[in-house]
Protein backbone atom coordinates (compact mmCIF):
# COMPACT_ATOMS: atom_id res chain seq x y z
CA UNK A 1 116.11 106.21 96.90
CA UNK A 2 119.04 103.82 97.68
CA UNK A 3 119.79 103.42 101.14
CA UNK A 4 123.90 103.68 100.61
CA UNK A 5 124.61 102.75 104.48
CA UNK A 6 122.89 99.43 103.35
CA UNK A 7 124.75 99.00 100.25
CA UNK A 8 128.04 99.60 102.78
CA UNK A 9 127.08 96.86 104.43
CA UNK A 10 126.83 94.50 102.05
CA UNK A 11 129.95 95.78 100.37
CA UNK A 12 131.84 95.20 103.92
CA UNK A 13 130.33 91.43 104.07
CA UNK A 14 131.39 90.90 100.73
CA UNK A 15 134.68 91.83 101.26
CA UNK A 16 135.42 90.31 104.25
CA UNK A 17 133.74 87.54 103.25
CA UNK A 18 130.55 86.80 105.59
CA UNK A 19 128.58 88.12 108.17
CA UNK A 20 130.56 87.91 111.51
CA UNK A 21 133.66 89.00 109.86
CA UNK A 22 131.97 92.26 108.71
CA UNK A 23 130.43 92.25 112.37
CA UNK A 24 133.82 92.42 114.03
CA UNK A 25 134.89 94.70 111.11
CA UNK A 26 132.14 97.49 111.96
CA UNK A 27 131.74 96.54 115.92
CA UNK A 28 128.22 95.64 115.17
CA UNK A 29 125.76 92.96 115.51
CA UNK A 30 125.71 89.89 113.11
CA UNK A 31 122.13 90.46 113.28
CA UNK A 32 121.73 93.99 112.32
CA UNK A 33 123.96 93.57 109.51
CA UNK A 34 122.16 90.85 108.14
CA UNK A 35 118.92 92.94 108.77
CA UNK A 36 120.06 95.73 106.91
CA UNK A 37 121.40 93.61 103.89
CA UNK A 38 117.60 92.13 103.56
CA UNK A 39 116.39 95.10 103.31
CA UNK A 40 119.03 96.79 100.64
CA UNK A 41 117.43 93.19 98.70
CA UNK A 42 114.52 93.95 99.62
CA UNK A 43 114.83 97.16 97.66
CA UNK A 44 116.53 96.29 94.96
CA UNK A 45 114.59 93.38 94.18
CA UNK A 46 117.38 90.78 93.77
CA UNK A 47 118.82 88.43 95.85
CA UNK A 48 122.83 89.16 96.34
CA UNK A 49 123.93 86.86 98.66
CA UNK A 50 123.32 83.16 99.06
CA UNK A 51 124.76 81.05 101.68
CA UNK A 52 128.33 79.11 100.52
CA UNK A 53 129.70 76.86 103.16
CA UNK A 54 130.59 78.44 106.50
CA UNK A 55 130.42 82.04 104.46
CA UNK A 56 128.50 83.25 101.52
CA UNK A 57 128.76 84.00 97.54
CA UNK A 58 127.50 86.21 95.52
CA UNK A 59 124.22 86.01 93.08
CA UNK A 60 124.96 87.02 89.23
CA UNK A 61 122.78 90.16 90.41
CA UNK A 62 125.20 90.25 93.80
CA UNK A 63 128.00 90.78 91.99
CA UNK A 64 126.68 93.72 90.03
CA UNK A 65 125.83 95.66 93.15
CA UNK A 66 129.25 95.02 94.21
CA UNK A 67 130.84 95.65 91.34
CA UNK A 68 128.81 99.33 91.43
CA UNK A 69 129.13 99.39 95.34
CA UNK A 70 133.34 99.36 94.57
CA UNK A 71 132.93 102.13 92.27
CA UNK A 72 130.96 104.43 94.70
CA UNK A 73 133.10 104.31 97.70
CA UNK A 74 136.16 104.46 95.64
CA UNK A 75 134.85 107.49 94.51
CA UNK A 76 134.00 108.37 98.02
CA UNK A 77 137.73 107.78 99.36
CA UNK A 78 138.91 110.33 96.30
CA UNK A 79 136.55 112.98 97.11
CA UNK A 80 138.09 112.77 101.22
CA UNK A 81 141.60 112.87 99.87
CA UNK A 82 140.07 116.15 97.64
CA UNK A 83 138.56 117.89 100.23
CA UNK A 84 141.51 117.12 102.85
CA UNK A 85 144.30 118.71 100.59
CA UNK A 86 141.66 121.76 99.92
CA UNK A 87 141.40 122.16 103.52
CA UNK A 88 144.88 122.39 103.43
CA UNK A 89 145.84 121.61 107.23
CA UNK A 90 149.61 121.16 106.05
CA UNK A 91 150.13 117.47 107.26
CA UNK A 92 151.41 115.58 104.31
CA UNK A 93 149.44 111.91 104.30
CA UNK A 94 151.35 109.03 103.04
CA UNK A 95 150.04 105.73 103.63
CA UNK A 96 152.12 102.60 102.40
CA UNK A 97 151.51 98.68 102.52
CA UNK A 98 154.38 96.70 103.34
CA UNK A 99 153.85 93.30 101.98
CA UNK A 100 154.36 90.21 104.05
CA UNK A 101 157.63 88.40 104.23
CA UNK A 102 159.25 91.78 103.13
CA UNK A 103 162.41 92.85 105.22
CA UNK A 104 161.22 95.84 107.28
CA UNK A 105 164.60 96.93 107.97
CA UNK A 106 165.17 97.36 104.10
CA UNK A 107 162.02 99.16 103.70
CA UNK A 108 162.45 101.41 106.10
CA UNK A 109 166.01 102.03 104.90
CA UNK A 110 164.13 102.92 101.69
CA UNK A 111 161.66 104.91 102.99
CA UNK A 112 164.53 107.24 104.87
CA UNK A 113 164.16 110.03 102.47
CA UNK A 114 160.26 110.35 102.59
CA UNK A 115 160.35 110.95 106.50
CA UNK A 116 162.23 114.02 106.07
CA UNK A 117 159.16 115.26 104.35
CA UNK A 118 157.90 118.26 106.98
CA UNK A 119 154.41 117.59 108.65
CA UNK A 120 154.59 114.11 107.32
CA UNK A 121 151.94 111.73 108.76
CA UNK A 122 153.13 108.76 107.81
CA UNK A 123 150.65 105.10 107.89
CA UNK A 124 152.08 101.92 107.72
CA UNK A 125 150.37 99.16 107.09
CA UNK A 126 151.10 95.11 106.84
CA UNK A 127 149.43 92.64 104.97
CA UNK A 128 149.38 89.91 102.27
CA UNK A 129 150.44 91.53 98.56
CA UNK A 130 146.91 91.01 97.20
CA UNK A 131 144.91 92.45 99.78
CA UNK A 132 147.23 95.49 99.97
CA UNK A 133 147.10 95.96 96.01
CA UNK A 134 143.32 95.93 96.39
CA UNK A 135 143.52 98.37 98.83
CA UNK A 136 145.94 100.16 96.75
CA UNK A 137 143.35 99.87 93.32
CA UNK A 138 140.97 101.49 95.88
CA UNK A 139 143.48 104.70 96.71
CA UNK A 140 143.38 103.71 100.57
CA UNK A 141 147.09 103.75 100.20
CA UNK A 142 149.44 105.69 97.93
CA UNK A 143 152.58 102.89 97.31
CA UNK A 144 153.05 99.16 98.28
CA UNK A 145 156.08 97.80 98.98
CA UNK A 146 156.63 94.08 97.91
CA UNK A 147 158.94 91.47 97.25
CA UNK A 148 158.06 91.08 93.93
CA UNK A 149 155.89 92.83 91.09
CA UNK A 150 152.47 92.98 90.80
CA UNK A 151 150.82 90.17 88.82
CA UNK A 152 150.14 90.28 85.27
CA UNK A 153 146.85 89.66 83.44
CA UNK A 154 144.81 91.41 86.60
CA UNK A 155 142.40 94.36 85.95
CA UNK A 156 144.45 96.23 88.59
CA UNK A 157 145.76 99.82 87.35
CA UNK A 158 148.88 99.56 88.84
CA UNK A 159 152.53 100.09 87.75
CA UNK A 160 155.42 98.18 89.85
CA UNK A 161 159.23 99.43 89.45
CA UNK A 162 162.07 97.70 90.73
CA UNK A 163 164.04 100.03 93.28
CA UNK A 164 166.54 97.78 95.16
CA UNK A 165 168.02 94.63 94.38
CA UNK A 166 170.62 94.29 96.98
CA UNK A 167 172.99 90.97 98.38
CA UNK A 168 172.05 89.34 101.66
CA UNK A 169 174.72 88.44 104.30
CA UNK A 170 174.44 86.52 107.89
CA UNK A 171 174.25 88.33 111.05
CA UNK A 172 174.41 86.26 114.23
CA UNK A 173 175.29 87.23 118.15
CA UNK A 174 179.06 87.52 118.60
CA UNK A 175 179.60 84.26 120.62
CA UNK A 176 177.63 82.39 117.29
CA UNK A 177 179.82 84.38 114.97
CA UNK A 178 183.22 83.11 116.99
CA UNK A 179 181.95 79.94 117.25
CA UNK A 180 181.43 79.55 113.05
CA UNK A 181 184.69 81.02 112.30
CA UNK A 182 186.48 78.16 113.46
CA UNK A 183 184.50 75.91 110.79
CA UNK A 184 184.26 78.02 108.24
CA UNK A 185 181.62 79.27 106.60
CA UNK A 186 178.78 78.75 105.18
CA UNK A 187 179.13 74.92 105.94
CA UNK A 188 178.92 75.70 110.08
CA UNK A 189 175.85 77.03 109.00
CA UNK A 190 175.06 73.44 109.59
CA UNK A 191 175.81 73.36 113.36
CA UNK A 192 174.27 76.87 114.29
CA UNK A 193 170.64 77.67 115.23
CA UNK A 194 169.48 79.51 112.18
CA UNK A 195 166.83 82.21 111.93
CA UNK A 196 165.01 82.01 108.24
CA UNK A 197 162.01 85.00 106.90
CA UNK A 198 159.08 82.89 105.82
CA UNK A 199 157.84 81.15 103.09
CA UNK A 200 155.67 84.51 102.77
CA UNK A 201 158.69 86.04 100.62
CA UNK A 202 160.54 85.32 97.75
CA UNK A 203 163.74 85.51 99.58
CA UNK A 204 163.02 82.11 101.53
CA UNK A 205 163.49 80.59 98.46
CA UNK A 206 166.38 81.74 97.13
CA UNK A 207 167.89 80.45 100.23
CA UNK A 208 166.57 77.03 100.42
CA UNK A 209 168.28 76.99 97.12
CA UNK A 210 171.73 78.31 98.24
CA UNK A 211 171.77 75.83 101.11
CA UNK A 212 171.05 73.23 98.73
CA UNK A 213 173.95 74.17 96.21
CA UNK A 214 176.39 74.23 99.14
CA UNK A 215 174.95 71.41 100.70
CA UNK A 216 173.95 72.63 104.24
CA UNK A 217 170.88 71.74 105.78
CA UNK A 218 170.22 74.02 108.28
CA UNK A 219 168.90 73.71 111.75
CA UNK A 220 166.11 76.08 111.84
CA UNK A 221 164.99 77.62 115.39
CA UNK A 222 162.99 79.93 113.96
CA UNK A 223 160.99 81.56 111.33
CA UNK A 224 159.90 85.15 110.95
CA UNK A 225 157.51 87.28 108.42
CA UNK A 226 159.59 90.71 110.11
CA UNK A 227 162.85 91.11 109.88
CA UNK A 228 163.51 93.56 112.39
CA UNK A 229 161.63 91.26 115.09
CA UNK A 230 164.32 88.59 113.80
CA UNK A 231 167.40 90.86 114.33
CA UNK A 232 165.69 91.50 117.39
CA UNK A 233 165.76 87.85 118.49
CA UNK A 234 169.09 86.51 116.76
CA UNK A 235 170.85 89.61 119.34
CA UNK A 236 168.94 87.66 122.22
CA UNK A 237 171.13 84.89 121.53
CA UNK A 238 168.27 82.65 119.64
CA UNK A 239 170.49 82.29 116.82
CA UNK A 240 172.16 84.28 113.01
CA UNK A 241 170.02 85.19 110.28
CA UNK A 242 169.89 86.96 106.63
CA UNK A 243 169.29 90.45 106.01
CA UNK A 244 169.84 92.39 102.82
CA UNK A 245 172.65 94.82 102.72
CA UNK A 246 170.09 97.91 103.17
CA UNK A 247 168.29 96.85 106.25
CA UNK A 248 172.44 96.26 107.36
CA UNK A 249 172.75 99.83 108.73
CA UNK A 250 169.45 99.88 110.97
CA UNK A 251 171.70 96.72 113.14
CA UNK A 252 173.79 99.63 114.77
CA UNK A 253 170.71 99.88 117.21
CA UNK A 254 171.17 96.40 118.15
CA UNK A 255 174.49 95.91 120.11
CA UNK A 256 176.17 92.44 120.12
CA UNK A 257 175.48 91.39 116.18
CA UNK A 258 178.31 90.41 114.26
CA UNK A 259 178.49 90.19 110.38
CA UNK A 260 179.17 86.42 109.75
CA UNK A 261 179.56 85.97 105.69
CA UNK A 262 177.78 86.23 102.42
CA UNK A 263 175.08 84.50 100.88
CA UNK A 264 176.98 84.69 97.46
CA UNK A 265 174.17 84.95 94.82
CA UNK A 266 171.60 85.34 96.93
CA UNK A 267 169.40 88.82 96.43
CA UNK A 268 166.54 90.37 97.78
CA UNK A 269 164.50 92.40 95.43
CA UNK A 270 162.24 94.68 96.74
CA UNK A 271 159.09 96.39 93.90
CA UNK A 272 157.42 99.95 94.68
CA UNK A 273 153.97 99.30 93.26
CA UNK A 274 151.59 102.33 93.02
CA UNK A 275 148.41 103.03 91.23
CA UNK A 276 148.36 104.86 87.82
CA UNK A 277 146.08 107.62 89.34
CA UNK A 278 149.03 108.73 91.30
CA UNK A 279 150.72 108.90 87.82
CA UNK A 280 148.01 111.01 86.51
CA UNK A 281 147.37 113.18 89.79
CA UNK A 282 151.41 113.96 89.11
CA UNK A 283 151.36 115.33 85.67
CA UNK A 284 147.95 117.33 86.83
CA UNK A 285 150.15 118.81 89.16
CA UNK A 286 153.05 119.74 87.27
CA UNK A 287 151.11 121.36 85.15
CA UNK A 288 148.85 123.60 87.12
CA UNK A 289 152.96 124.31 88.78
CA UNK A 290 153.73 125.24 84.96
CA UNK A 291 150.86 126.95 84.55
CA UNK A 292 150.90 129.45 87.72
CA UNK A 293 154.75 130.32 86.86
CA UNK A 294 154.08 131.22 83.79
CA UNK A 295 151.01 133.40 84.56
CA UNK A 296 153.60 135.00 87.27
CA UNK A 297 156.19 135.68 84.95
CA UNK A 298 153.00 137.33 83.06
């Protein structure tokens, strides 16, 4: 029979592309994991792995066993989520990516309404928008939230939707703020230590393009993929910054930051991607809702 904890293996190497990676990954040995790959080859017949550079690539024959392998513990992730909500413990699960370069202070503006949700249990996790749309494909988490929509022409099965597309205006400490009034704005942009996301989100680009059309060339101090940890910073004096109008009401927990001006045409867009099995598990459960009402009204 297959040996599935060696197939796991090889599925982890492939995935994090090579052997120490999937080491650190599981807390194992390079050694054994190599080891155990041989002999899922072994028994299979077929060589899946050949070296490639400092990492490795899959064989024609490698890439069938992963392709299977992705299948299988997809399938194995579903049947946990299954027997969890049949267990029915009451804690609601709801895990969600937040992409990188994404303002957190939006998000979690956006995500007010969910925490609400009694017994939540709530997982947030960070990461570049392809690996967390992989890991999204795979069910490991229920909605991404990004800067822009998923990618077209992909095999994923997932549907983005637009939910906020909001302006962005310039926060800065109040002595910074005092100190650009007297020039006028956005030109004494020019003269104040300025705070930028980075290059990680579409936003950063929609600025360097506004500073271009009014002719300001910034002196950047600093650039940050969080937005919050910015906000943080710009009220220890390091300099202003952006930050779409949503994420604008979480600044009442930072004393000291003063609203400094528009960026006018500037937006930040923000996508709720989530897989089409959420769609599906939806109308499942509407139904079966339908379905028990009507055999109570019976």
């Amino acid at each position: 029979m297959l040996n599935y904890r060696h197939l796991y293996y090889f599925w982890i190497v492939v995935k994090e592309g090579g052997f120490a990676r999937a080491a650190e990954r599981l807390d194992m040995a390079v050694q054994t994991i190599s080891a155990q790959v041989r002999e899922l080859e072994k028994s299979l017949g077929r060589q899946l792995l050949k070296p490639a550079g400092r990492g490795v690539a899959m064989t024609e024959a490698g890439e069938h066993a992963f392709n299977r392998a992705e299948q299988i513990f997809q399938l194995g992730e579903v049947l946990l989520d299954e027997m969890r909500e049949a267990a029915g413990d009451g804690a609601v699960r709801f895990a969600v990516g937040l992409s990188d370069g994404l303002s957190k202070l939006a998000a979690h503006a956006l995500l007010a309404p969910v925490l609400a949700t009694p017994s939540l249990r709530l997982l947030c996790h960070e990461g570049e928008p392809g690996q967390l749309l992989s890991e999204l494909a795979l069910h490991r988490l229920d909605l991404v939230l990004a800067c822009q929509p998923a990618p077209h022409g992909t095999d994923l099965r997932v549907v983005s939707q637009r939910v906020a597309s909001s302006p962005v205006d310039w926060y800065g400490p109040a002595q910074l703020v005092r100190k650009a009034s007297r020039a006028g704005f956005p030109q004494s942009l020019a003269d104040l230590p300025v705070l930028l996301p980075t290059r990680h989100g579409a936003l950063r680009g929609r600025l360097d393009r506004w500073f271009d059309a009014h002719g300001v060339r910034p002196r950047i101090v600093g650039e940050f993929e969080d937005s919050a940890l910015m906000a943080v910073f710009a009220a220890r004096g390091l300099g202003v910054f952006p930050l779409a109008e949503p994420g604008a009401e979480e600044l009442t927990l930072l004393r000291g930051l003063r609203r400094l001006g528009r960026a006018d045409g500037v937006i930040e867009e923000i996508y709720a991607i989530r897989s089409r099995r959420c769609d599906r598990k939806r109308l499942r459960a509407r139904a079966h809702d339908r379905a028990r009402r009507g055999n109570q009204n019976a």
